[in-house]
PDB file of N, CA and C in Angstrom:
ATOM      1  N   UNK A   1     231.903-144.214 -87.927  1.00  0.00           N
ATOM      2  CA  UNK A   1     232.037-143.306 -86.797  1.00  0.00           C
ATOM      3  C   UNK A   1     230.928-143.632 -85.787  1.00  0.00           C
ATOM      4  N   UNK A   2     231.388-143.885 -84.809  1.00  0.00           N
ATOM      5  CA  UNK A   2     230.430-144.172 -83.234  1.00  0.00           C
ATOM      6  C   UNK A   2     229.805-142.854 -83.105  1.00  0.00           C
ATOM      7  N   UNK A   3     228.272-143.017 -82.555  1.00  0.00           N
ATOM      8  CA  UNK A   3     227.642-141.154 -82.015  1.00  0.00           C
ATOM      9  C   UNK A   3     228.259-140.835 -81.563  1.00  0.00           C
ATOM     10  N   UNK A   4     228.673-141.265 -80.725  1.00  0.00           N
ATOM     11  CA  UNK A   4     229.717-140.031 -79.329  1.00  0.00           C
ATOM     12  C   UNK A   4     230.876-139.420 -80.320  1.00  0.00           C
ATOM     13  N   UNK A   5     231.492-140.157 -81.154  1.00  0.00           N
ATOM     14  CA  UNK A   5     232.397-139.314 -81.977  1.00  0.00           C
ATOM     15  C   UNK A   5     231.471-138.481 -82.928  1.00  0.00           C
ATOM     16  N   UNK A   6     230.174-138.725 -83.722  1.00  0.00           N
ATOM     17  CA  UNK A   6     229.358-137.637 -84.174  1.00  0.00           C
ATOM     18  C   UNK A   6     229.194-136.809 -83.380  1.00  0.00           C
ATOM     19  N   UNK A   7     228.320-136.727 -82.104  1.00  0.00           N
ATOM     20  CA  UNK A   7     228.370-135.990 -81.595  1.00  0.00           C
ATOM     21  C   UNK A   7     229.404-134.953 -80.961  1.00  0.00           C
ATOM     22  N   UNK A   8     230.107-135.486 -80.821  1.00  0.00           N
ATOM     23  CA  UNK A   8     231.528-134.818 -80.571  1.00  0.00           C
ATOM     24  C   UNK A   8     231.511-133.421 -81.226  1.00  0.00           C
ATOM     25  N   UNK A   9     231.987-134.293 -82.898  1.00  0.00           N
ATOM     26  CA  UNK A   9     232.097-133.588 -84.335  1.00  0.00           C
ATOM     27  C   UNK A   9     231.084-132.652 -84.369  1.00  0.00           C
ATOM     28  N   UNK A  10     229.769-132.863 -83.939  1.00  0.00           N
ATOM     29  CA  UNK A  10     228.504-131.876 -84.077  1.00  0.00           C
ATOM     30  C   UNK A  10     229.088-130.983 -83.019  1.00  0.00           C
ATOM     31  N   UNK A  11     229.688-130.827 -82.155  1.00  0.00           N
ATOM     32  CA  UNK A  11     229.838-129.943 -81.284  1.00  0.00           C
ATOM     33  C   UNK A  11     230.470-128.995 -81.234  1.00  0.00           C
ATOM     34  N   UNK A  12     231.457-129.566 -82.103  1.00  0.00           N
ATOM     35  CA  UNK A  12     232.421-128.664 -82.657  1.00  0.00           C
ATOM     36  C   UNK A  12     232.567-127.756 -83.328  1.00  0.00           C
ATOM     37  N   UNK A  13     231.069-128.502 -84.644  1.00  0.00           N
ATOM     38  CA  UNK A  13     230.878-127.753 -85.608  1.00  0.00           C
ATOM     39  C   UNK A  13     229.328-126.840 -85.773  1.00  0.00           C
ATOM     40  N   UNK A  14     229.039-126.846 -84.255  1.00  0.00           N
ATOM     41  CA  UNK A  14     227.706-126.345 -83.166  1.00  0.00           C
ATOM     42  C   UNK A  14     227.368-124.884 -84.167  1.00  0.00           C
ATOM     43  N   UNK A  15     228.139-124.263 -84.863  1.00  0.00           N
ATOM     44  CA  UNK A  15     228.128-122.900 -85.512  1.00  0.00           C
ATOM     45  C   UNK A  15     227.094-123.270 -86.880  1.00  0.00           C
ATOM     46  N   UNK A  16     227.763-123.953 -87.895  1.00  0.00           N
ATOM     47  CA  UNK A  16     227.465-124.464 -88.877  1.00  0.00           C
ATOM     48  C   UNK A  16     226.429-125.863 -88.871  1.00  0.00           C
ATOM     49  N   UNK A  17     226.568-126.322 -87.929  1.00  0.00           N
ATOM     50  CA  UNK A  17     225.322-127.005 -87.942  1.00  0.00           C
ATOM     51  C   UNK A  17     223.785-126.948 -87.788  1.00  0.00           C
ATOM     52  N   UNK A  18     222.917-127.113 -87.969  1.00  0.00           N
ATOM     53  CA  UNK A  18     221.398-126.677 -87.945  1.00  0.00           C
ATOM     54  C   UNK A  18     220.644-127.710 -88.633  1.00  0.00           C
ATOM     55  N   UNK A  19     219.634-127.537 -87.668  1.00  0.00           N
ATOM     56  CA  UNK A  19     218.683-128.091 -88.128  1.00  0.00           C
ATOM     57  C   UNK A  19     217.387-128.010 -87.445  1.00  0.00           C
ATOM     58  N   UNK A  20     216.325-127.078 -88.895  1.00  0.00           N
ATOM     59  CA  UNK A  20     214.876-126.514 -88.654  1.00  0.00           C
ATOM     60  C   UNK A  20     214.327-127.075 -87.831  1.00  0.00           C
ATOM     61  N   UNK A  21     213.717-128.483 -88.168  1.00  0.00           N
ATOM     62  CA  UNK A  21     212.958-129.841 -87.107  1.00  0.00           C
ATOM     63  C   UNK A  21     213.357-129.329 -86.142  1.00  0.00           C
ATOM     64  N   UNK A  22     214.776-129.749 -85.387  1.00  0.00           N
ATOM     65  CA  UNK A  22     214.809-129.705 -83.978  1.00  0.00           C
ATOM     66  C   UNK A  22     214.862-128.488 -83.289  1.00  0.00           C
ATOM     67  N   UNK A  23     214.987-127.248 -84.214  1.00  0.00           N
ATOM     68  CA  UNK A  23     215.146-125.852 -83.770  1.00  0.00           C
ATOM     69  C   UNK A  23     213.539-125.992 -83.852  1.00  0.00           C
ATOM     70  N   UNK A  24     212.823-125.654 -84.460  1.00  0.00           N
ATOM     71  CA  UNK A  24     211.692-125.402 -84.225  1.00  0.00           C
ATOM     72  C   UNK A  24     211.161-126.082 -83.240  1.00  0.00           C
ATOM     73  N   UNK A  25     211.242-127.481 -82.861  1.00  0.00           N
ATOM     74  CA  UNK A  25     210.569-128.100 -81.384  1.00  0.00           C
ATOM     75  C   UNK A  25     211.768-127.479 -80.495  1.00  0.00           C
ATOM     76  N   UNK A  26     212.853-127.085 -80.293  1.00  0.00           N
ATOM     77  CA  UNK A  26     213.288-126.609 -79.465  1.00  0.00           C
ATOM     78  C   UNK A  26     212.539-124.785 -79.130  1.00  0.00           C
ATOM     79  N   UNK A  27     212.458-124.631 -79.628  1.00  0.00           N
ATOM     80  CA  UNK A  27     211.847-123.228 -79.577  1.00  0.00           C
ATOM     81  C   UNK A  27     210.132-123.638 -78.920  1.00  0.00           C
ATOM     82  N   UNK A  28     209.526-124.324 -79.633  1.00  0.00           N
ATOM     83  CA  UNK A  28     208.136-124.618 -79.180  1.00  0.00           C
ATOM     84  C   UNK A  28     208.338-125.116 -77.374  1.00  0.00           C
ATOM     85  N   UNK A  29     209.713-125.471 -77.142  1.00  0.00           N
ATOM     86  CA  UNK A  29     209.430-126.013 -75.771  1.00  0.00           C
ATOM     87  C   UNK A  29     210.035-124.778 -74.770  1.00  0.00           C
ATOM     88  N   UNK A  30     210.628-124.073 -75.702  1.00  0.00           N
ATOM     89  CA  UNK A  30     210.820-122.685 -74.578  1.00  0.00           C
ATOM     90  C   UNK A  30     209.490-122.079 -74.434  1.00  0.00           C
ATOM     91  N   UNK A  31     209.154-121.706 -75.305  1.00  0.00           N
ATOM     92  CA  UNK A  31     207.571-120.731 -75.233  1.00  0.00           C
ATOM     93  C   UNK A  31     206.635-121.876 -73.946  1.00  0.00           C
ATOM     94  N   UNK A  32     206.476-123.242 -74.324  1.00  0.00           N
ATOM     95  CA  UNK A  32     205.721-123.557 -73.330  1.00  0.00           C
ATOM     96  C   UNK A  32     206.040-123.300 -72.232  1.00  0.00           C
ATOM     97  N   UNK A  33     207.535-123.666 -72.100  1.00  0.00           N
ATOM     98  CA  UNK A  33     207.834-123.251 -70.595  1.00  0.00           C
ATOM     99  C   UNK A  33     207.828-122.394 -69.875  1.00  0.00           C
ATOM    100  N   UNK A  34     207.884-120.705 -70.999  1.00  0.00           N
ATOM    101  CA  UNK A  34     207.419-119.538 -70.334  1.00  0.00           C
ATOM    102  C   UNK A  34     205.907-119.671 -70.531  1.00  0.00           C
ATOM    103  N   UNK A  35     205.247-119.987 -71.057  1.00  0.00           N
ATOM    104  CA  UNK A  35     203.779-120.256 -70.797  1.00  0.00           C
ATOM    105  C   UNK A  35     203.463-121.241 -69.337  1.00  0.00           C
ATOM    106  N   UNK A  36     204.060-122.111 -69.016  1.00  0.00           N
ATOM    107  CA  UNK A  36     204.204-122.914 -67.748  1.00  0.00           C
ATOM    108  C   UNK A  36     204.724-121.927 -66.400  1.00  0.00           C
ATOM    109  N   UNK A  37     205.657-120.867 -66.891  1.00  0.00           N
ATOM    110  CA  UNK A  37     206.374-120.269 -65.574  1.00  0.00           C
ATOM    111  C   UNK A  37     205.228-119.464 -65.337  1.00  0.00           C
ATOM    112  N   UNK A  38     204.588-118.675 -66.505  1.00  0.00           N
ATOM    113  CA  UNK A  38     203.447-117.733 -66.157  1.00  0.00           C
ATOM    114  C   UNK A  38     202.093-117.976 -65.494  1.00  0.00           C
ATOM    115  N   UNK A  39     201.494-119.385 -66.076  1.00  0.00           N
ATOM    116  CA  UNK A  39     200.361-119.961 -64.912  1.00  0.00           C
ATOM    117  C   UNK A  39     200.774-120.456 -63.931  1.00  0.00           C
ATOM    118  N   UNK A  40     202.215-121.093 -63.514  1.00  0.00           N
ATOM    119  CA  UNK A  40     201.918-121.924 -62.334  1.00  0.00           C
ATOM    120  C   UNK A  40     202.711-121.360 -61.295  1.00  0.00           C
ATOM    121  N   UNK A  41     203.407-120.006 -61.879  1.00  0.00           N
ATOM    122  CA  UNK A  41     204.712-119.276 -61.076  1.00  0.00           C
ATOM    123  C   UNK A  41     205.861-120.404 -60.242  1.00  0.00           C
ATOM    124  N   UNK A  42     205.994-121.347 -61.134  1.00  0.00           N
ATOM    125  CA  UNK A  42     207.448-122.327 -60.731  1.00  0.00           C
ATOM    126  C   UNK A  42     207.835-122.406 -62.214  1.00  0.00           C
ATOM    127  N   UNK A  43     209.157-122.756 -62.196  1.00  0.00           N
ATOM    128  CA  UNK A  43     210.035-123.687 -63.024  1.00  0.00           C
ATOM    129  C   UNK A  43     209.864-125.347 -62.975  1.00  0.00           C
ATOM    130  N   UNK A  44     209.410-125.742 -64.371  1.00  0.00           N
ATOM    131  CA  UNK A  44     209.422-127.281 -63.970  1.00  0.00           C
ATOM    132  C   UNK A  44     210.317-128.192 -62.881  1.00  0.00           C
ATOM    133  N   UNK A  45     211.869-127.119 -62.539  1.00  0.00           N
ATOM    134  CA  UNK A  45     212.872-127.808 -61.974  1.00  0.00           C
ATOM    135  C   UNK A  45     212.696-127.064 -60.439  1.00  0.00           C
ATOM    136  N   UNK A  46     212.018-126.042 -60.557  1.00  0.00           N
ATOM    137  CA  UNK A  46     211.644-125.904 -58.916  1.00  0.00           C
ATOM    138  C   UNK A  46     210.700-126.356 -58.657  1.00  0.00           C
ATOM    139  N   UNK A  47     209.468-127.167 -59.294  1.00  0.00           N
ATOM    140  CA  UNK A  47     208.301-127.714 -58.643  1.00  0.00           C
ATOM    141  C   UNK A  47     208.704-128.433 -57.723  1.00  0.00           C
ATOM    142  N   UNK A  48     208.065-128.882 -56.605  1.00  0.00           N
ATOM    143  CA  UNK A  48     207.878-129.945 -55.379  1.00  0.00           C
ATOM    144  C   UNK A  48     206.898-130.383 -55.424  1.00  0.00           C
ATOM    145  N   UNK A  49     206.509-131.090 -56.725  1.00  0.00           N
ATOM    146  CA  UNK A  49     205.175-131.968 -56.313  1.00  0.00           C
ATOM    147  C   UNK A  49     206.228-133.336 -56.200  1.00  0.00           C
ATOM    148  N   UNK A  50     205.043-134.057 -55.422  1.00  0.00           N
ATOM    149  CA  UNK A  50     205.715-135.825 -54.945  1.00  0.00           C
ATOM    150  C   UNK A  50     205.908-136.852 -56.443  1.00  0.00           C
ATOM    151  N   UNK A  51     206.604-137.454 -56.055  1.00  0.00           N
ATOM    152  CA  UNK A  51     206.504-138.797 -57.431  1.00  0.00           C
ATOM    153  C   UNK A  51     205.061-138.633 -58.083  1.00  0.00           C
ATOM    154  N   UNK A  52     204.286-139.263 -57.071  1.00  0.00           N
ATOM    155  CA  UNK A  52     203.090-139.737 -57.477  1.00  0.00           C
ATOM    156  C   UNK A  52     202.504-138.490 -57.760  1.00  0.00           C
ATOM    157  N   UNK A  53     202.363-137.382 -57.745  1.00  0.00           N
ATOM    158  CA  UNK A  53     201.831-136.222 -57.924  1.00  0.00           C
ATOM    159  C   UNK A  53     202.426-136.267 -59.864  1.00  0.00           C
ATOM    160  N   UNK A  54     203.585-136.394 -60.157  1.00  0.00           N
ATOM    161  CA  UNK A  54     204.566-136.420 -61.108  1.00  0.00           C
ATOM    162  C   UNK A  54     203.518-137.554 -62.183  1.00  0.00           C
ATOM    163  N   UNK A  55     203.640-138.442 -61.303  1.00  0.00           N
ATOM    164  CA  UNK A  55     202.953-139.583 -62.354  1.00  0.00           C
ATOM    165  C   UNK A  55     201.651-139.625 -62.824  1.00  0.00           C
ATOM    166  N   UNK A  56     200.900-138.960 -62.137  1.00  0.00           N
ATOM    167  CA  UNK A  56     199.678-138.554 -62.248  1.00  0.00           C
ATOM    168  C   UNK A  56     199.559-137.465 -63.212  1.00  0.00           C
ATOM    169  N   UNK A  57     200.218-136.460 -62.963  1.00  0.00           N
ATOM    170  CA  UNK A  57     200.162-135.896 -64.354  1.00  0.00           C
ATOM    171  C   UNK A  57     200.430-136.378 -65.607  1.00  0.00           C
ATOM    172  N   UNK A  58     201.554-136.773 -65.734  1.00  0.00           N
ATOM    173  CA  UNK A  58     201.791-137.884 -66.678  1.00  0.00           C
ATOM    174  C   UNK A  58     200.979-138.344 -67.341  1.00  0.00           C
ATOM    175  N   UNK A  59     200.358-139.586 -66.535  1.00  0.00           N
ATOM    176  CA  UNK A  59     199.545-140.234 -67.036  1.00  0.00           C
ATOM    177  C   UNK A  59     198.288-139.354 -67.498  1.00  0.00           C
ATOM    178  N   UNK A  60     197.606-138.337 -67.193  1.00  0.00           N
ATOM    179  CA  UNK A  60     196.772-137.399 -67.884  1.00  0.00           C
ATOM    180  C   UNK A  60     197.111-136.638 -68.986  1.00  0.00           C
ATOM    181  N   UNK A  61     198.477-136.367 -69.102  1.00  0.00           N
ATOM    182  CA  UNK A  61     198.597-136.075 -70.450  1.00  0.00           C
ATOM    183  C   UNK A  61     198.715-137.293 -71.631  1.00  0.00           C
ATOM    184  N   UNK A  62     199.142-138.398 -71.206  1.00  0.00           N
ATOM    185  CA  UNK A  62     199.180-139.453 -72.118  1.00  0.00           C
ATOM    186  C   UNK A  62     197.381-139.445 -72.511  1.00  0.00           C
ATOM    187  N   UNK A  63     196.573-139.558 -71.133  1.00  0.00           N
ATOM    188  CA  UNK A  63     195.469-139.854 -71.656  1.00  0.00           C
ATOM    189  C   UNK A  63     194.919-138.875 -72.981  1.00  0.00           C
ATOM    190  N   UNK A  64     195.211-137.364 -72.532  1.00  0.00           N
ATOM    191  CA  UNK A  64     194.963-136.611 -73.723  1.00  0.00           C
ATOM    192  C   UNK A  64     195.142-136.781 -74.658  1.00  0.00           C
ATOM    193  N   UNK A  65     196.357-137.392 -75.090  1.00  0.00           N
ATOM    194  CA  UNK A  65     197.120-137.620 -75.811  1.00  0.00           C
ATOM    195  C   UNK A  65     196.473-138.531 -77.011  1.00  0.00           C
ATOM    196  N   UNK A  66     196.255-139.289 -76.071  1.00  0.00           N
ATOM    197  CA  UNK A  66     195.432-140.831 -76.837  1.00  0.00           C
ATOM    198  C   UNK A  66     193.596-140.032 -77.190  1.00  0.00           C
ATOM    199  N   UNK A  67     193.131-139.250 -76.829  1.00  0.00           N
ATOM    200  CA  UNK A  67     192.131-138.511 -77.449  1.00  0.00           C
ATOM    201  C   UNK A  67     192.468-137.797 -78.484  1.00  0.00           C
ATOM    202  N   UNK A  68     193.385-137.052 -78.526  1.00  0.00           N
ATOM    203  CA  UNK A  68     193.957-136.041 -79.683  1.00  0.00           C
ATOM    204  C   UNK A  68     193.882-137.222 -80.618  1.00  0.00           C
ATOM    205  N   UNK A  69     194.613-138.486 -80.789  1.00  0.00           N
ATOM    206  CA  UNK A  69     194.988-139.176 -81.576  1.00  0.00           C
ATOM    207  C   UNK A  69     193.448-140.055 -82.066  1.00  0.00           C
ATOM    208  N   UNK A  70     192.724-140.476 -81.095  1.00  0.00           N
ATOM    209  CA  UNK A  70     191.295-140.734 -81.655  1.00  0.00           C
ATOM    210  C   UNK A  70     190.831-140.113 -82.633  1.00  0.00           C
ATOM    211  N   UNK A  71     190.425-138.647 -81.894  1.00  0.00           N
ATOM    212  CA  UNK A  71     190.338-137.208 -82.985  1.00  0.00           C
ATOM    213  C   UNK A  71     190.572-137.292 -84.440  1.00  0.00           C
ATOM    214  N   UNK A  72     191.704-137.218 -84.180  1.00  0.00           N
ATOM    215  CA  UNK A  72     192.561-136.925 -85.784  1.00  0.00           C
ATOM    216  C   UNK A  72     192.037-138.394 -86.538  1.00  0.00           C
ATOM    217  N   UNK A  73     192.512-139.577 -86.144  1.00  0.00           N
ATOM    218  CA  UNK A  73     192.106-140.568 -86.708  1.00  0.00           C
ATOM    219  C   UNK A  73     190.312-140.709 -87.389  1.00  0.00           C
ATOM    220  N   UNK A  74     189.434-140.277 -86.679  1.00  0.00           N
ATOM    221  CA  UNK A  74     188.422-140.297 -86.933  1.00  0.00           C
ATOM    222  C   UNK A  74     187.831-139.226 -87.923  1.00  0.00           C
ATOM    223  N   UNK A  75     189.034-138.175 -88.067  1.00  0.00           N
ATOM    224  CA  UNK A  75     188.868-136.910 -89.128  1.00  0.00           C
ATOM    225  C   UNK A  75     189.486-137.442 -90.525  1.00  0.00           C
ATOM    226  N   UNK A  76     190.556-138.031 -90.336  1.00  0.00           N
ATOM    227  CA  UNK A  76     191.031-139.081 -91.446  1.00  0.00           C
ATOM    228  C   UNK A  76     190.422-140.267 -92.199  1.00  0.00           C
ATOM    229  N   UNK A  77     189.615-140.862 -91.214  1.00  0.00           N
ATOM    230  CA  UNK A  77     188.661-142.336 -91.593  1.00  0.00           C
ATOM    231  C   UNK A  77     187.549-142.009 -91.948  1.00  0.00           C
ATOM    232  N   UNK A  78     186.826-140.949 -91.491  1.00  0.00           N
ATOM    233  CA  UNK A  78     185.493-140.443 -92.023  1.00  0.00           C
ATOM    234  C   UNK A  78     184.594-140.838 -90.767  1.00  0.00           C
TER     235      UNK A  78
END
């Protein structure tokens, strides 16, 4: 069976299907986003910042990103 026919089938069967993993990061990304609507009073899809405004953030969360991951690594290695 090709995805698009899984998926299909998952759609169908949208009642009975589940799954914790992606419910739980789906849920974690609503809360951020009402955590996002409440400091910045926009919707990610009504912001008007420019590309480069876009990419710039971006790229600062990657950078975080790559610290978090230092972090942890260095709590793991000793």
């Amino acid at each position: 069976m090709d995805t698009r026919s899984k998926i299909a089938e998952m759609q169908e069967e949208k009642e009975s299907y589940s799954d914790a993993i992606v419910e739980g990061l789906i849920q974690e990304y609503r809360m951020r986003s009402l955590k996002g609507i409440a400091k910045y009073r926009t919707t990610l899809e009504d912001n008007q910042l420019s590309l480069n405004q876009w990419l710039q953030h971006a790229k600062e969360e990657a950078m975080d990103m790559a610290l978090y991951l230092h972090k942890a690594q260095k709590q793991l290695n000793g």
